[in-house]
C-alpha atoms as a PDB file:
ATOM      1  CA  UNK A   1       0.000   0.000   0.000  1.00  0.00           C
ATOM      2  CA  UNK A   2       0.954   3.339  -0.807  1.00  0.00           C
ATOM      3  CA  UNK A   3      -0.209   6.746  -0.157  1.00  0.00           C
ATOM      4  CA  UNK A   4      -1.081   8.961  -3.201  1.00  0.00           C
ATOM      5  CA  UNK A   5       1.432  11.813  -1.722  1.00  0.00           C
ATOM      6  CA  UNK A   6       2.468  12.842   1.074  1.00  0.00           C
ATOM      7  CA  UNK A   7       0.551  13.863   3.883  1.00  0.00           C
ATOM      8  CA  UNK A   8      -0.742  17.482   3.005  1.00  0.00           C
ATOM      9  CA  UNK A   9       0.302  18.592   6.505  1.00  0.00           C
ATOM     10  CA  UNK A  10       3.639  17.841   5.806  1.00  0.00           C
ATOM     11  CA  UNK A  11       3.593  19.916   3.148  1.00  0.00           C
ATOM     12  CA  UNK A  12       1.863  22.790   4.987  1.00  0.00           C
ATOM     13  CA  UNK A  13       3.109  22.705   8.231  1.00  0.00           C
ATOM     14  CA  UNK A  14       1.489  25.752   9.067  1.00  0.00           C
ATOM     15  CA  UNK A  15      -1.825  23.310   8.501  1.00  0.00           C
ATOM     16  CA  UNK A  16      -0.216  20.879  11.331  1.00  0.00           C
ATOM     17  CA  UNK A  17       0.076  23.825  14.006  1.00  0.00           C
ATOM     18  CA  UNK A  18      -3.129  24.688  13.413  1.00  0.00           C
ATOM     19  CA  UNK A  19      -5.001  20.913  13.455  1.00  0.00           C
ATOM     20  CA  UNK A  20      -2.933  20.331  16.852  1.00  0.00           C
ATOM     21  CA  UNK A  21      -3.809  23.845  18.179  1.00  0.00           C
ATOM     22  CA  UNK A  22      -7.337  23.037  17.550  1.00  0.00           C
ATOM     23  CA  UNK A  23      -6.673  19.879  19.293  1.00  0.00           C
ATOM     24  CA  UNK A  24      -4.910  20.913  21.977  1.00  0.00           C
ATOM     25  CA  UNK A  25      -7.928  23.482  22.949  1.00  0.00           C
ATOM     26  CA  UNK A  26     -10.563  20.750  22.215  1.00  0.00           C
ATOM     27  CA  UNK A  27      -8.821  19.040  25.212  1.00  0.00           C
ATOM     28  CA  UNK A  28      -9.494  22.092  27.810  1.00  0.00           C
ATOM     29  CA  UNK A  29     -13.616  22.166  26.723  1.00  0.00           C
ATOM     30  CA  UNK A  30     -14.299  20.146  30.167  1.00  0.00           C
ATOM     31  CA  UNK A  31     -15.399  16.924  28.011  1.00  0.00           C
ATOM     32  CA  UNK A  32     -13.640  13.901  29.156  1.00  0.00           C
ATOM     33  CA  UNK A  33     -10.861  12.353  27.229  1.00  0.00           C
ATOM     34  CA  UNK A  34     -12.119   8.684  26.996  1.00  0.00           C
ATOM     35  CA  UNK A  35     -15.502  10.394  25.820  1.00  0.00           C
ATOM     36  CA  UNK A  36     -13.391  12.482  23.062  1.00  0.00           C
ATOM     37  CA  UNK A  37     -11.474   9.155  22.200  1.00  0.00           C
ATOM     38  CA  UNK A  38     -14.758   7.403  21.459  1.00  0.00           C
ATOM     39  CA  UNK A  39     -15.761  10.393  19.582  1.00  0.00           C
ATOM     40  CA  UNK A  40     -12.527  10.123  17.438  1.00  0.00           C
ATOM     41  CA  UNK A  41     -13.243   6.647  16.572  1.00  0.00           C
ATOM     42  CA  UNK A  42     -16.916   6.788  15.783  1.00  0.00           C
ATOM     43  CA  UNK A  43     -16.690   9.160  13.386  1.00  0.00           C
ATOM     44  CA  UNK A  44     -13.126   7.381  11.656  1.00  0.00           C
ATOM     45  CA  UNK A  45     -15.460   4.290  11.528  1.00  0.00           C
ATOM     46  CA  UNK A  46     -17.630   6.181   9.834  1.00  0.00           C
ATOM     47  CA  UNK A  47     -15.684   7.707   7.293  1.00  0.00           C
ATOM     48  CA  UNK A  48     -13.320   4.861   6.515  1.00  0.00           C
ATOM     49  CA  UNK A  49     -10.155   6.306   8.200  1.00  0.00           C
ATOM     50  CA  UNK A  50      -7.603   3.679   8.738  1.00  0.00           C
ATOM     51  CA  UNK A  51      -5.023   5.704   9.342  1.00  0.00           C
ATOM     52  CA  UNK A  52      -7.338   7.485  12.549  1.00  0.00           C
ATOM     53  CA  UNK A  53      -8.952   4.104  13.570  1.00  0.00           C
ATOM     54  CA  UNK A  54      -4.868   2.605  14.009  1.00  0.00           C
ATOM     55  CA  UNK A  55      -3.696   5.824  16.124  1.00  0.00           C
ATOM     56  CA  UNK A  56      -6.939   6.663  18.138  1.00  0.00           C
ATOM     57  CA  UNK A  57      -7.621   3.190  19.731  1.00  0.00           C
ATOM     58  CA  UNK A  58      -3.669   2.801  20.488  1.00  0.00           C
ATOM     59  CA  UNK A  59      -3.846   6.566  22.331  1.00  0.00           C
ATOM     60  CA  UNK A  60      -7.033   5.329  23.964  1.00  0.00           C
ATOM     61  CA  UNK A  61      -5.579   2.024  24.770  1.00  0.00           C
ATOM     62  CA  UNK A  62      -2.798   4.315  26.408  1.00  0.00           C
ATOM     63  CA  UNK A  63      -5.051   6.217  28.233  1.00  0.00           C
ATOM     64  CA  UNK A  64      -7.037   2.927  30.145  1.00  0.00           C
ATOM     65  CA  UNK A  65      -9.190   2.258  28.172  1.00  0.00           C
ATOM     66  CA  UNK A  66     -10.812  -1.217  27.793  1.00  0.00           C
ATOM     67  CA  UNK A  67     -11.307  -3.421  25.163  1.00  0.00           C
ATOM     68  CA  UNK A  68     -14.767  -3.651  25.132  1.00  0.00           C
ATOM     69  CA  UNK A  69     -15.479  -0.182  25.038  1.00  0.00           C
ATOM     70  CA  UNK A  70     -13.591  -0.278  21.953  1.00  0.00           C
ATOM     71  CA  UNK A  71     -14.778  -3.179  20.251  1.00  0.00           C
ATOM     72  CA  UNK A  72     -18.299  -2.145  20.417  1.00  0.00           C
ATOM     73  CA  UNK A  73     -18.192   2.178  19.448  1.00  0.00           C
ATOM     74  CA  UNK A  74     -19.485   1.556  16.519  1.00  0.00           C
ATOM     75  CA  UNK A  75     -22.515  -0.597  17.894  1.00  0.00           C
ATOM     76  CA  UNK A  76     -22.845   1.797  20.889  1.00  0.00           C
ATOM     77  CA  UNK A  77     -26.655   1.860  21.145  1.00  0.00           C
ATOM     78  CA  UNK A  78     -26.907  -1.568  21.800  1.00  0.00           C
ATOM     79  CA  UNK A  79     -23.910  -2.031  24.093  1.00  0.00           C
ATOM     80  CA  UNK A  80     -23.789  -1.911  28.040  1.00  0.00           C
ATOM     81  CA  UNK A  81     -20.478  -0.204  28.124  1.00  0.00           C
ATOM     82  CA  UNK A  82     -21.100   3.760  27.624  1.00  0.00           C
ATOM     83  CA  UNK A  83     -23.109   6.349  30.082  1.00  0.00           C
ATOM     84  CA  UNK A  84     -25.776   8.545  28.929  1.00  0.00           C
ATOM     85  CA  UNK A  85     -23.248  11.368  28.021  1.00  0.00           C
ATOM     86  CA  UNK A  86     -21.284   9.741  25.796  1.00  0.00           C
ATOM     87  CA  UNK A  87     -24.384   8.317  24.113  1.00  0.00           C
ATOM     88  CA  UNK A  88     -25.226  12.060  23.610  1.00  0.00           C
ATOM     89  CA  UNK A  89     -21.629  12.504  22.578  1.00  0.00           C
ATOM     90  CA  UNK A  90     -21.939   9.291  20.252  1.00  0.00           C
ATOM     91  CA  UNK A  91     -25.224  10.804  18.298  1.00  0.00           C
ATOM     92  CA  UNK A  92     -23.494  14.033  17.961  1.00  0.00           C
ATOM     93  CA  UNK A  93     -20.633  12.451  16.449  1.00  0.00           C
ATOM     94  CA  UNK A  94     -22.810  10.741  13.816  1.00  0.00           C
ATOM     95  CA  UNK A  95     -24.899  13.483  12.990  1.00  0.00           C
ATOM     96  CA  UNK A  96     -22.396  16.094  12.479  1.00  0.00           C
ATOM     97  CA  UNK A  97     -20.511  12.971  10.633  1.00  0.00           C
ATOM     98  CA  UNK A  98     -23.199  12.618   9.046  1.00  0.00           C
ATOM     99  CA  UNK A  99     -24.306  16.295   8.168  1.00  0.00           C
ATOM    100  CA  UNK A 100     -25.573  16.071   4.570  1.00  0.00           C
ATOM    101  CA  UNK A 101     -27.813  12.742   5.206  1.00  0.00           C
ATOM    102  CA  UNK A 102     -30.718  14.735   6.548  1.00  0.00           C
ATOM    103  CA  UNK A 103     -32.364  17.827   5.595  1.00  0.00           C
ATOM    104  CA  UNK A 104     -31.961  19.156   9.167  1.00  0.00           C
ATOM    105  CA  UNK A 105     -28.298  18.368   9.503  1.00  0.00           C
ATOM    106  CA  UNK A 106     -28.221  17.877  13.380  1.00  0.00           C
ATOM    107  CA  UNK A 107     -31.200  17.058  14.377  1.00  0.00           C
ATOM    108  CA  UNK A 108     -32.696  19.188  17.715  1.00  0.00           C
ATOM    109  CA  UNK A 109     -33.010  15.940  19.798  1.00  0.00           C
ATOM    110  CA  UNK A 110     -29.800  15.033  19.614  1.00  0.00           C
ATOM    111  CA  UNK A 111     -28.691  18.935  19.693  1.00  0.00           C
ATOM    112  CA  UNK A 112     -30.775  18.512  22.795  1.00  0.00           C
ATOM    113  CA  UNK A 113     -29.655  15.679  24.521  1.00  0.00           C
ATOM    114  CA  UNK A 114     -26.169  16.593  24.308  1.00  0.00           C
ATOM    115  CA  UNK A 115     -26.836  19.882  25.805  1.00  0.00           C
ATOM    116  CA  UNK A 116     -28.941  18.070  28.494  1.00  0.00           C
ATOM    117  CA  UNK A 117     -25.031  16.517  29.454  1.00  0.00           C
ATOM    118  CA  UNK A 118     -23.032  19.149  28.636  1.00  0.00           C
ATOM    119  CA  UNK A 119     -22.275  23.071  29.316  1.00  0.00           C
ATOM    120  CA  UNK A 120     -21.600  25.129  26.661  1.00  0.00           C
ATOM    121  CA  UNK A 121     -18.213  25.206  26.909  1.00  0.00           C
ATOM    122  CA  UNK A 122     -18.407  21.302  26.826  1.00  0.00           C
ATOM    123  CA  UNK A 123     -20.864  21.647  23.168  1.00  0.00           C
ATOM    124  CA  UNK A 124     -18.209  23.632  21.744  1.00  0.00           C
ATOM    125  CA  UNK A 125     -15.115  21.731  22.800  1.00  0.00           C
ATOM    126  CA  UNK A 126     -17.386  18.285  21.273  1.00  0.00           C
ATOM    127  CA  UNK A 127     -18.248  20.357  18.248  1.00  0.00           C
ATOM    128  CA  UNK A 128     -14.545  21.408  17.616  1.00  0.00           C
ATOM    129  CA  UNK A 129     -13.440  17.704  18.036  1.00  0.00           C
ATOM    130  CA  UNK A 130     -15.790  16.401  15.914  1.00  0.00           C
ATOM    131  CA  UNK A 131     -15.106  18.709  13.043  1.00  0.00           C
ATOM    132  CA  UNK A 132     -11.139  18.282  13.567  1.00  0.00           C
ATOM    133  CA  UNK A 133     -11.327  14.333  13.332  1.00  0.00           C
ATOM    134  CA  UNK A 134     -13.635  14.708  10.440  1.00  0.00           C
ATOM    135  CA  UNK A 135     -10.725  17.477   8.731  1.00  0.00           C
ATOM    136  CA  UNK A 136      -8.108  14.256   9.551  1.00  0.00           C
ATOM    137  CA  UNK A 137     -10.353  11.994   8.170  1.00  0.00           C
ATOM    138  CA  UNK A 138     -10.932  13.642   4.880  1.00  0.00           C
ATOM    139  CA  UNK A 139      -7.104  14.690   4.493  1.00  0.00           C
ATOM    140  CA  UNK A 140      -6.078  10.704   5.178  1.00  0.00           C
ATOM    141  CA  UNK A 141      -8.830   9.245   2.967  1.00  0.00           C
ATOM    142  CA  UNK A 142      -8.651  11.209   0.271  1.00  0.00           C
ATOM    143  CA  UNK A 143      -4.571  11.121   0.475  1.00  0.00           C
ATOM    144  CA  UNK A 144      -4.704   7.478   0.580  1.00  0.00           C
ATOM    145  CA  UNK A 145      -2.862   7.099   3.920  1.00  0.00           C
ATOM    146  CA  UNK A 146      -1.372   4.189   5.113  1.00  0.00           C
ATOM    147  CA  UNK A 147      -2.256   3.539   8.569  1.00  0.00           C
ATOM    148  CA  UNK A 148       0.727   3.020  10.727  1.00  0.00           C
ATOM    149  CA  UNK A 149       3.037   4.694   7.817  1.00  0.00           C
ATOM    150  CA  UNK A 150       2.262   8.452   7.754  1.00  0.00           C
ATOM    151  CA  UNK A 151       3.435   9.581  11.180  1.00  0.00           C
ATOM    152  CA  UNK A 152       6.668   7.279  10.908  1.00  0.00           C
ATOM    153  CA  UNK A 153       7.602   9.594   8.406  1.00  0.00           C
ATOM    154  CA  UNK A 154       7.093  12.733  10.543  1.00  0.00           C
ATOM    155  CA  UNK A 155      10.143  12.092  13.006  1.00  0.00           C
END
């Protein structure tokens, strides 16, 4: 496997300060980490991001968290492992994924919910990370990145 260039970050790495800035204040929004971990995987699953899926459930693993948890984010309604807020977290995730699916983009019950678990701070910082893992997503699918490969070549 081989990427189709190299990572456009690497080219502008301008673009890299800015994704890990992002990042970086995502982190001080008051949501948990494991919760913005699942949210980082949920919405690689959904957009076919190897390259995401590879690094996100090593950090997690890194961070505690279990193997079930992971295993079953992408079938999170159904499983017994995940609270109410990062349910809410979960459906935001998959509707801001999702945006152009529905005529009403996120819908206000999920808009809702989340809010009914988070401050607004904590909306913003979940809005933030979802839109930054869905910018890494697009770069690394579209790019053809090789998960595993792309940061090797960083250092």
């Amino acid at each position: 496997m081989h990427a189709r260039m190299s990572h456009p970050v690497f080219i502008f790495p301008e673009a890299l300060q800015a994704l890990h800035a992002l990042s970086a204040a995502t982190g001080k929004g008051g949501v948990p980490s494991r919760t913005l971990a699942l949210v980082h995987l949920r919405a690689s699953q959904i957009n076919g991001c190897s390259v995401c899926l590879d690094m996100h459930q090593k950090l997690a693993r890194q961070e505690g968290e279990t193997d079930e948890r992971l295993i079953t984010v992408a079938a999170w309604r159904d499983a017994p492992y995940f609270d109410d807020a990062e349910r809410a977290a979960l459906a935001l995730t998959e509707a801001l994924t999702r945006i152009a699916d529905r005529a009403e983009g996120v819908p206000d019950a999920v808009w809702n919910e989340a809010a009914r678990h988070y401050d607004e701070q904590g909306l913003a910082a979940l809005t933030l990370a979802i839109a930054t893992i869905n910018v890494w997503n697009r770069l690394n699918v579209a790019t053809r990145q090789v998960a595993g490969a792309v940061w090797s070549k960083a250092s």
